[in-house]
Protein backbone atom coordinates (compact mmCIF):
# COMPACT_ATOMS: atom_id res chain seq x y z
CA UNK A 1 39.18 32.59 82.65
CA UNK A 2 37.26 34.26 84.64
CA UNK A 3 36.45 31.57 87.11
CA UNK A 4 40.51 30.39 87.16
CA UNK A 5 41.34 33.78 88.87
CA UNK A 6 38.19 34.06 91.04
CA UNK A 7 39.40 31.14 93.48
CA UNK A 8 42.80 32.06 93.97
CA UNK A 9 41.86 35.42 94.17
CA UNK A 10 39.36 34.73 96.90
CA UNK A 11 41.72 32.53 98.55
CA UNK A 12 44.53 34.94 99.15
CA UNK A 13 42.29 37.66 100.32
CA UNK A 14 40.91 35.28 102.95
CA UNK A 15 44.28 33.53 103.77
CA UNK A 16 46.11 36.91 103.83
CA UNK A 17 43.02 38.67 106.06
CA UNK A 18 43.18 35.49 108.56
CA UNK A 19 46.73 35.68 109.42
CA UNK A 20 47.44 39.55 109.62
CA UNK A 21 44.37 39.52 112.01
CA UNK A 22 45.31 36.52 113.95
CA UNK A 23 48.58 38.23 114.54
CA UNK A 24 47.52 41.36 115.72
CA UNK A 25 44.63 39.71 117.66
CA UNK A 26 47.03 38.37 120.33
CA UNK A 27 48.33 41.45 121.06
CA UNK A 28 45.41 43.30 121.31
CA UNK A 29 44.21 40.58 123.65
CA UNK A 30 47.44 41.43 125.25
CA UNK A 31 47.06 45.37 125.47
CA UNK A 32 43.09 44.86 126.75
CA UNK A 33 43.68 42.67 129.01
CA UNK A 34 46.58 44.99 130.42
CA UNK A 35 44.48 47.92 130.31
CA UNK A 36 41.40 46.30 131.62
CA UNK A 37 39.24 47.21 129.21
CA UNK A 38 35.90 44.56 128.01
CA UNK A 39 36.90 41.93 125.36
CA UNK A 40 34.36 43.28 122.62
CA UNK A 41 36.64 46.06 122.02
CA UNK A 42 39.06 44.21 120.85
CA UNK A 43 36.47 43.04 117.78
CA UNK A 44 35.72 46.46 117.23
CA UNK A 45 39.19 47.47 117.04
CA UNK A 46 40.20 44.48 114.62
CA UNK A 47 37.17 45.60 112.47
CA UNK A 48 38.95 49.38 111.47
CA UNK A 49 42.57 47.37 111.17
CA UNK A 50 40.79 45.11 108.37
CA UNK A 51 40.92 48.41 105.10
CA UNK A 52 44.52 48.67 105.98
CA UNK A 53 45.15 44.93 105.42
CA UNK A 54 42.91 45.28 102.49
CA UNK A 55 44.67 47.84 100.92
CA UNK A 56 47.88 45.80 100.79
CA UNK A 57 45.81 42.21 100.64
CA UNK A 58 43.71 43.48 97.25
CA UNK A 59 46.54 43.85 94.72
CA UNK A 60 48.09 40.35 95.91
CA UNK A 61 45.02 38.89 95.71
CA UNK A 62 44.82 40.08 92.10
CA UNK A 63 48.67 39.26 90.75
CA UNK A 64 48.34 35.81 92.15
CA UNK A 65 44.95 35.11 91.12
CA UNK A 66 46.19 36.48 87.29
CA UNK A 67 48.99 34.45 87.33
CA UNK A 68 47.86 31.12 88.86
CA UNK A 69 44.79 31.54 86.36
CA UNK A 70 47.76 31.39 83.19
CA UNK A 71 49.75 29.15 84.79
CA UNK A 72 47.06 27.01 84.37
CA UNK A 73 46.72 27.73 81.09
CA UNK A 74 50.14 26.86 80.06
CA UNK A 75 50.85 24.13 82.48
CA UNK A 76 47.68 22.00 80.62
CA UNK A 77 48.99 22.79 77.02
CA UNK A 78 45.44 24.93 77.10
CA UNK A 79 47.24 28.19 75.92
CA UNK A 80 49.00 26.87 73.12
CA UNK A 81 45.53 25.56 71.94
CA UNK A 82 43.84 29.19 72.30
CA UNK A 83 47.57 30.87 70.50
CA UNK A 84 47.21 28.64 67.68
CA UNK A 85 43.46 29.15 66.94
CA UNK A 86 44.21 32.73 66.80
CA UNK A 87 43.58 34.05 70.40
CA UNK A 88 46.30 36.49 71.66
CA UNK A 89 47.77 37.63 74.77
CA UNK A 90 45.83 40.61 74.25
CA UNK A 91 42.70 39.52 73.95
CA UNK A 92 43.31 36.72 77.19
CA UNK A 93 43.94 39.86 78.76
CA UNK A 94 40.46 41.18 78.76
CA UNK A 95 38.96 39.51 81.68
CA UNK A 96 41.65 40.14 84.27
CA UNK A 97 41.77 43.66 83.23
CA UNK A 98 38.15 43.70 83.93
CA UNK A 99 39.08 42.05 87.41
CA UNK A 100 41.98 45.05 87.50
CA UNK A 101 39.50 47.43 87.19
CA UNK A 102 36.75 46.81 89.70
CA UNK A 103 39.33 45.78 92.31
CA UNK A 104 41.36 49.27 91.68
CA UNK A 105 38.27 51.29 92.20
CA UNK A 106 37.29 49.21 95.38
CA UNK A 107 40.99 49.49 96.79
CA UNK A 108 40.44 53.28 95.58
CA UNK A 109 37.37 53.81 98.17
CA UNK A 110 39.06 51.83 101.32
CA UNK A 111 42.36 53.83 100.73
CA UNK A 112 40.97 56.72 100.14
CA UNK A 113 38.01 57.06 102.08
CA UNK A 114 37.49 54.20 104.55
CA UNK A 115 41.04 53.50 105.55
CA UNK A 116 41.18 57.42 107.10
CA UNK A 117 38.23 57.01 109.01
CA UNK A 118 38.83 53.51 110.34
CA UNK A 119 42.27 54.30 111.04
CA UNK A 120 40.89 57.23 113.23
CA UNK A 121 38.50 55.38 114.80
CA UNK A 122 41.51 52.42 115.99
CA UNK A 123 43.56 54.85 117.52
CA UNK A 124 39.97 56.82 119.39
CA UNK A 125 39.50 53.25 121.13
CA UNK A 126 43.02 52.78 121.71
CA UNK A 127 43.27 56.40 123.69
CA UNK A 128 40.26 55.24 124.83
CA UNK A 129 41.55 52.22 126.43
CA UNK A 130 44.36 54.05 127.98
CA UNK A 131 42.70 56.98 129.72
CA UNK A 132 40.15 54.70 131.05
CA UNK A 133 36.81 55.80 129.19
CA UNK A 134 35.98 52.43 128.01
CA UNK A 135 35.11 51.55 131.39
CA UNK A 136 37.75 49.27 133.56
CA UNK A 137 35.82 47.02 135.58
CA UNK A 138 36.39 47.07 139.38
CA UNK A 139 38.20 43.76 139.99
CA UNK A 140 36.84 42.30 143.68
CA UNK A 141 39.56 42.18 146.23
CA UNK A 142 41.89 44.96 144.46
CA UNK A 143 41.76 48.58 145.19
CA UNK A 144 40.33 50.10 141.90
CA UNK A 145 41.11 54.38 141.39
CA UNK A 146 38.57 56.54 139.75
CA UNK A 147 40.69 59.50 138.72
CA UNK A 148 42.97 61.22 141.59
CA UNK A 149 40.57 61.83 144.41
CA UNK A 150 38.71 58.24 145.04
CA UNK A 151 39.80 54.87 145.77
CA UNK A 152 37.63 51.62 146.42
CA UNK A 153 38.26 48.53 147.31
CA UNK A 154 35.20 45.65 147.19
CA UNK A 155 35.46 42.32 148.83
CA UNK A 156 32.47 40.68 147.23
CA UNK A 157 30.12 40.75 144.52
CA UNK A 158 26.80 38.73 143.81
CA UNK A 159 24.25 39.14 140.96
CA UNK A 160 26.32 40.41 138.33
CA UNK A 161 27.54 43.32 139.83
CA UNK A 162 24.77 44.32 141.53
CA UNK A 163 24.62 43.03 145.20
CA UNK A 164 28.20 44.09 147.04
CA UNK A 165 29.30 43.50 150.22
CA UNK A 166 32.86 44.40 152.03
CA UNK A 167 32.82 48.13 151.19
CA UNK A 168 35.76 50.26 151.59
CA UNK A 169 36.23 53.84 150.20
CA UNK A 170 38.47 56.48 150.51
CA UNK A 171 37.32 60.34 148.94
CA UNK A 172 39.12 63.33 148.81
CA UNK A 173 37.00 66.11 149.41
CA UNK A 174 37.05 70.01 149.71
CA UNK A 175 36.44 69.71 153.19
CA UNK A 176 38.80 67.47 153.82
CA UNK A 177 39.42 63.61 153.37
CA UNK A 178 36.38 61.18 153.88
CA UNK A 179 36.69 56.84 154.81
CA UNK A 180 33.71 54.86 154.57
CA UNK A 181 33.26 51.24 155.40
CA UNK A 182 30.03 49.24 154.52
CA UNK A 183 28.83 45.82 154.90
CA UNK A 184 27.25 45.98 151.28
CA UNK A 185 26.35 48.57 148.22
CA UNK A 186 25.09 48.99 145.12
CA UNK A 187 24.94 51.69 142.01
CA UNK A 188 22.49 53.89 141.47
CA UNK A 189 21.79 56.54 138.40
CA UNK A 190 21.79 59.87 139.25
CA UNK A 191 19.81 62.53 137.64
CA UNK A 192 23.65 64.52 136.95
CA UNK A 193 24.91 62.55 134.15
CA UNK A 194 28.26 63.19 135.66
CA UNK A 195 27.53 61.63 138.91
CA UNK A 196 26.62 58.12 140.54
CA UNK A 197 25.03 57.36 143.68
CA UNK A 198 26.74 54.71 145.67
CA UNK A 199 23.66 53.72 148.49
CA UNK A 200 25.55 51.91 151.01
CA UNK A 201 24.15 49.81 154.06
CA UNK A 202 25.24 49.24 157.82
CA UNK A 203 28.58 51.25 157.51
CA UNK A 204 30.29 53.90 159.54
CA UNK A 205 31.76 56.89 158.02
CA UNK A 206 35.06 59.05 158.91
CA UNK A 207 35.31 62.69 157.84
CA UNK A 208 38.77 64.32 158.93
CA UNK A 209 37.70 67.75 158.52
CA UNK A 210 40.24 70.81 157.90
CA UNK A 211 41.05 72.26 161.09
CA UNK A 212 39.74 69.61 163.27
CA UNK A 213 42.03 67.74 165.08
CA UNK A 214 39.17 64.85 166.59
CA UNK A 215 37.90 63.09 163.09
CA UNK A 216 33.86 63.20 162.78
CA UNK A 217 32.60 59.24 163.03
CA UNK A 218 29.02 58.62 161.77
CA UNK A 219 27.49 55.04 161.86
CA UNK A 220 25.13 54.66 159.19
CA UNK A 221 22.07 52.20 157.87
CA UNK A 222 21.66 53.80 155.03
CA UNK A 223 23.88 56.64 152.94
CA UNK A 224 23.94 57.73 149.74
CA UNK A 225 27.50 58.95 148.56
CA UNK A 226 27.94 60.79 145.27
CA UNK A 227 30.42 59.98 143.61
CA UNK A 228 31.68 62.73 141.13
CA UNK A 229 32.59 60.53 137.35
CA UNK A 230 36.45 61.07 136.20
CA UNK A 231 36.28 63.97 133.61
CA UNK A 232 38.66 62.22 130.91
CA UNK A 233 40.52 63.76 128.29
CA UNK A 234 38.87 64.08 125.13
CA UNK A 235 40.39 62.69 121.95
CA UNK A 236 41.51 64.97 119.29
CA UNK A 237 40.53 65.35 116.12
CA UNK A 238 40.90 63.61 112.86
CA UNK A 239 42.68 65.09 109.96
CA UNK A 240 46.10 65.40 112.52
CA UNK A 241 47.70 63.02 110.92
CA UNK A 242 48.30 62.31 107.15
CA UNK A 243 46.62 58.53 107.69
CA UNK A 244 43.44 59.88 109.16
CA UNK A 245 42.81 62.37 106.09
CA UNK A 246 40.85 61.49 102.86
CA UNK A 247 42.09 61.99 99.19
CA UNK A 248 39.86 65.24 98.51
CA UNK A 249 41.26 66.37 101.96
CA UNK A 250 44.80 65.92 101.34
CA UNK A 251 44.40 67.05 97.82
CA UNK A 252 42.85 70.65 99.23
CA UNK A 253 45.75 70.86 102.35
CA UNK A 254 48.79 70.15 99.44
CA UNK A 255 47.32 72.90 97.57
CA UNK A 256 46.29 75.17 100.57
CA UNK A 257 49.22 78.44 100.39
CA UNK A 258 48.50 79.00 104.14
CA UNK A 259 48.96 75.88 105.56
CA UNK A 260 53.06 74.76 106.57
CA UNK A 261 55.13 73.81 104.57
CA UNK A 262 55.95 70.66 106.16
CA UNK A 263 52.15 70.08 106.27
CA UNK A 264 51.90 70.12 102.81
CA UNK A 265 54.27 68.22 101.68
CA UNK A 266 53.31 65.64 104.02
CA UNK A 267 49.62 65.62 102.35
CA UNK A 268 51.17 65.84 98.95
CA UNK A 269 53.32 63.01 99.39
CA UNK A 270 50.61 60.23 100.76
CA UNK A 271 47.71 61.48 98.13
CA UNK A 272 50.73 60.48 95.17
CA UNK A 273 51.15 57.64 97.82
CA UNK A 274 47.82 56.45 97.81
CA UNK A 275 47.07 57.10 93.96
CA UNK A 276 50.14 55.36 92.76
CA UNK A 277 49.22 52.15 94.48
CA UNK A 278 46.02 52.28 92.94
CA UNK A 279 47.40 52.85 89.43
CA UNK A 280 50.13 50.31 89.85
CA UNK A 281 47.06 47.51 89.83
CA UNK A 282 46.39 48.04 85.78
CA UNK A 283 49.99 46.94 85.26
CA UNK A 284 49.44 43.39 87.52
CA UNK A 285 47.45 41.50 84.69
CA UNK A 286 50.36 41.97 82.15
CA UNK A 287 52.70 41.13 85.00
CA UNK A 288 51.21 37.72 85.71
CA UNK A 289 50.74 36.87 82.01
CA UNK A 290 54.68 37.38 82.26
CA UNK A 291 55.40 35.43 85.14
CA UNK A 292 52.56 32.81 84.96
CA UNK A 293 54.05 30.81 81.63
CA UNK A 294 57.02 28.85 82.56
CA UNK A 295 59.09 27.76 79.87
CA UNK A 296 58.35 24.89 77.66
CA UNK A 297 58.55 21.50 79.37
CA UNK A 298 59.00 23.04 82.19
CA UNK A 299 56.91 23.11 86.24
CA UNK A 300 58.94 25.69 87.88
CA UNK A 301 57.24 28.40 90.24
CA UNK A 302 59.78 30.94 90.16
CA UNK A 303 57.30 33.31 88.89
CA UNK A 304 55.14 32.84 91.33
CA UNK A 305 57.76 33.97 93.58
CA UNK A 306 59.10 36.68 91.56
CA UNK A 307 55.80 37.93 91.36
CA UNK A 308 55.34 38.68 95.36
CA UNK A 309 58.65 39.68 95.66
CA UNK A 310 58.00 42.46 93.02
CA UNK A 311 54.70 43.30 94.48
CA UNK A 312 56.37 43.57 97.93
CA UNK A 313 59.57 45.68 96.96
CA UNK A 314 57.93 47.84 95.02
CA UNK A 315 55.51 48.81 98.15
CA UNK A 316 57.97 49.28 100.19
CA UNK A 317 60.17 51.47 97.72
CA UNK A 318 56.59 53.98 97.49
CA UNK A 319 56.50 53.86 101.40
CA UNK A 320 60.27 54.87 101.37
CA UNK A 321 59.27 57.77 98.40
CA UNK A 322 56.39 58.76 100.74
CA UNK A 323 59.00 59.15 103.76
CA UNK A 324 60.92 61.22 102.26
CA UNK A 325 58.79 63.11 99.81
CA UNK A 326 57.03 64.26 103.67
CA UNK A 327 60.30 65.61 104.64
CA UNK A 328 60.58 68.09 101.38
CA UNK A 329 63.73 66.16 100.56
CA UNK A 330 62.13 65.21 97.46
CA UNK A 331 59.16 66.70 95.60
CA UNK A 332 56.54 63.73 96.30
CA UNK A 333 55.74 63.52 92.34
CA UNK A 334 59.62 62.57 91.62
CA UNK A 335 59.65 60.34 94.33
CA UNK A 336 56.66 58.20 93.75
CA UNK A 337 56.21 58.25 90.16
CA UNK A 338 59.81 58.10 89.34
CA UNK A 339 59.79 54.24 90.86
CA UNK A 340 56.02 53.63 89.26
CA UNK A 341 57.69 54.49 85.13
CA UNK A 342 60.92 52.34 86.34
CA UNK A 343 58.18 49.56 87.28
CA UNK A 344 55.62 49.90 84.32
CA UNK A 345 58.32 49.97 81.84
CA UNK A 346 59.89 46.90 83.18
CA UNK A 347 56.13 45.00 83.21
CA UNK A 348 55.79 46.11 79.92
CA UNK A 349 59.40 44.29 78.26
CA UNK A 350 58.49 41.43 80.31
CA UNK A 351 55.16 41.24 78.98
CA UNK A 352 56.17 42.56 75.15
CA UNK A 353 58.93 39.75 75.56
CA UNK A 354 56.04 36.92 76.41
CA UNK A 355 53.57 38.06 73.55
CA UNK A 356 55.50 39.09 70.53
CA UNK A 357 58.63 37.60 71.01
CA UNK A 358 58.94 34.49 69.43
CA UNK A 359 59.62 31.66 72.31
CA UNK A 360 60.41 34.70 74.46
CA UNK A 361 60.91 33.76 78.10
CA UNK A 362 61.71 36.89 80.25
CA UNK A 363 62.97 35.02 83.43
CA UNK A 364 64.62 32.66 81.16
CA UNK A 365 68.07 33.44 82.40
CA UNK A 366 66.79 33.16 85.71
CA UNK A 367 65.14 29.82 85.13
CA UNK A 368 68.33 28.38 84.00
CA UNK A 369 70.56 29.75 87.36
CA UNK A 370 67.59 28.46 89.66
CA UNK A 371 67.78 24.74 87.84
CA UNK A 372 70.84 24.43 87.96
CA UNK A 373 71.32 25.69 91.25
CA UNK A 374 68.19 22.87 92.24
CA UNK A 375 70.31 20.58 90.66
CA UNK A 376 73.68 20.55 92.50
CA UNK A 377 71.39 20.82 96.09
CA UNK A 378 69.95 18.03 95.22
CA UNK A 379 72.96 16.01 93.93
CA UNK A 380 74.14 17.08 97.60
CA UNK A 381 71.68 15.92 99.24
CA UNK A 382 72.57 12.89 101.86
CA UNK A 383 70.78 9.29 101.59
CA UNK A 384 70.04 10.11 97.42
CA UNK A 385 70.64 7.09 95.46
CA UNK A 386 73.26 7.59 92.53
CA UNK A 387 73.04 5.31 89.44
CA UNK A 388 75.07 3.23 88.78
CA UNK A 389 76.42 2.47 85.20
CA UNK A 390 76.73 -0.97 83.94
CA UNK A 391 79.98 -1.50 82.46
CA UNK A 392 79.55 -3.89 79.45
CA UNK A 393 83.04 -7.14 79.11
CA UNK A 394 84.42 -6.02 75.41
């Protein structure tokens, strides 16, 4: 049992991880590129996104791994041989409980812990990435801005960087605005960590100072220029929004009497967000027993269906409870475990329907629209062969 839902468990988490990141890799090639940032960042930046596929990716993982496990089972006639030797649904319930439980207190670290942090940490580089602190490279043959005051422009560039020739720069300065062209530079440290030397060779130099109406020209072999970094704007904290804040946090800011109101309903409403999700994962092995087992004689994968479109609505109906428990509409407790007693006490008849109900089917209605439905599409169908009956001479 336990190896049946270990490979479609596996499989979904690294199907479901591969295409949510291969989606939202093109776009952040998209967004660095636009920015001009360096392509490593994107890695880094798909590396926090991965907990918050996770946290959606890890209770999938588990229903279909559950249910393809007693599909199995029952497609083989291999569960009617452990039910009549005595075994019940109970007791082949064991080992994907275990499975529940170990995967509900991993998802319980990554969204409760390392989803925060890594969410923080997506939207640093992404602020990052706008205000320029990553680092744009100077593109050769473009006029590149460092903050308000300088503009260069280089023509050419040899050695990785570090040989460049076709110099132009404009500064603005207290004393007024200075133009320098050089045949080539190169980057030097400085001992200010806020400032880089720029030694440039055969060059002249143009400083209109204030007041002077005759510009000063200087012809140059060698000059250093200092060139003051861009003092960026520093990102803010964590904790500012409910995504970026822990479970102990949000559990101390729902509870804190000084903080707003709308604060604390906001951190009420995604710590019963977070937990119910969690929670919701003991109820997935009895789910998949219900929706694994097909009806006798019988292939179809409705379940199998049913069972992600379950999974899926009921998300989105705690998302919609977290919405609006954060706008004090709703206390967050009635809004998110209102929907998780509807759900458990319909997993429970389906699965109470499966195990003690003799020849109990609980998507047995269902099974019946869907085959017959099958059947007139494919009666429909163009090019299908109808038989034809032999009539027999009285």
């Amino acid at each position: 049992m336990a190896r049946l839902i270990a490979v479609p468990l596996i499989s979904t988490l690294l199907i479901s991880a591969m295409l949510l990141v291969l989606d939202r890799m093109l776009r952040l090639f998209d967004f660095v590129a636009t920015e001009g940032g360096p392509v490593s960042v994107v890695w880094r930046m798909l590396a926090n996104l991965l907990p918050e596929y996770l946290g959606l990716g890890i209770p999938i993982g588990l229903m279909l791994g559950c249910l393809l496990a007693f599909r199995r089972l029952a497609t083989s006639s291999e569960l009617d041989v452990l039910r009549a030797v005595g075994i019940s649904y109970t007791r082949l319930l064991y080992v994907p409980f275990m499975y529940a439980i170990a995967l509900a207190i991993l998802n319980l670290v990554i969204v409760g812990y390392v989803q925060p942090r890594a969410r923080y940490n997506y939207e640093q580089l992404r602020f990052e990435l706008r205000s320029g602190a990553l680092g744009a490279s100077i593109k050769v043959g473009e006029f590149t801005n460092f903050g308000t005051q300088m503009t260069l422009r280089i023509e050419s560039s040899a050695n990785e960087g570090r040989d460049l020739s076709g110099i132009f720069v404009r500064m603005t300065t207290k004393e007024g605005p200075v133009a320098v062209t050089a045949e080539k530079g190169q980057f030097l440290r400085a001992d200010d960590p806020n400032t880089i030397i720029f030694r440039l060779t055969k060059g002249t130099l143009v400083h209109s100072a204030q007041g002077s109406p005759v510009p000063r020209v200087l012809t140059f072999d060698t000059h250093n220029l200092p060139i003051p970094l861009p003092k960026y704007e520093q990102f803010r904290k964590r904790g500012d929004k409910s995504l970026e804040r822990t479970l102990p946090e949000l559990a101390v800011l729902g509870k804190d009497p000084g903080a707003a109101s709308e604060l604390r309903a906001t951190s009420r409403a995604a710590f019963h967000f977070r937990l119910a999700e969690v929670v919701s994962m003991f109820l997935l092995p009895m789910l998949a027993a219900a929706l694994g087992i097909p009806p006798k004689r019988s292939t179809s994968a409705l379940g199998v269906f049913l069972s992600i479109v379950m999974i899926v609505t009921y998300h989105k109906v705690n998302e919609y409870g977290q919405a609006i428990g954060s706008l004090g509409r709703i206390d967050p407790i009635i809004a998110l475990w209102v929907p998780f007693a509807i759900f458990a006490g319909l997993v429970l008849w389906m699965y109470h329907t499966v195990a003690y109900v003799p020849g109990g089917q609980p998507i047995g209605g269902l099974e019946k629209v869907f085959a017959k439905i099958w059947a007139a599409i494919r009666r429909r169908l163009p090019g299908r062969r109808r038989r034809k009956t032999m009539e027999i001479p009285a």
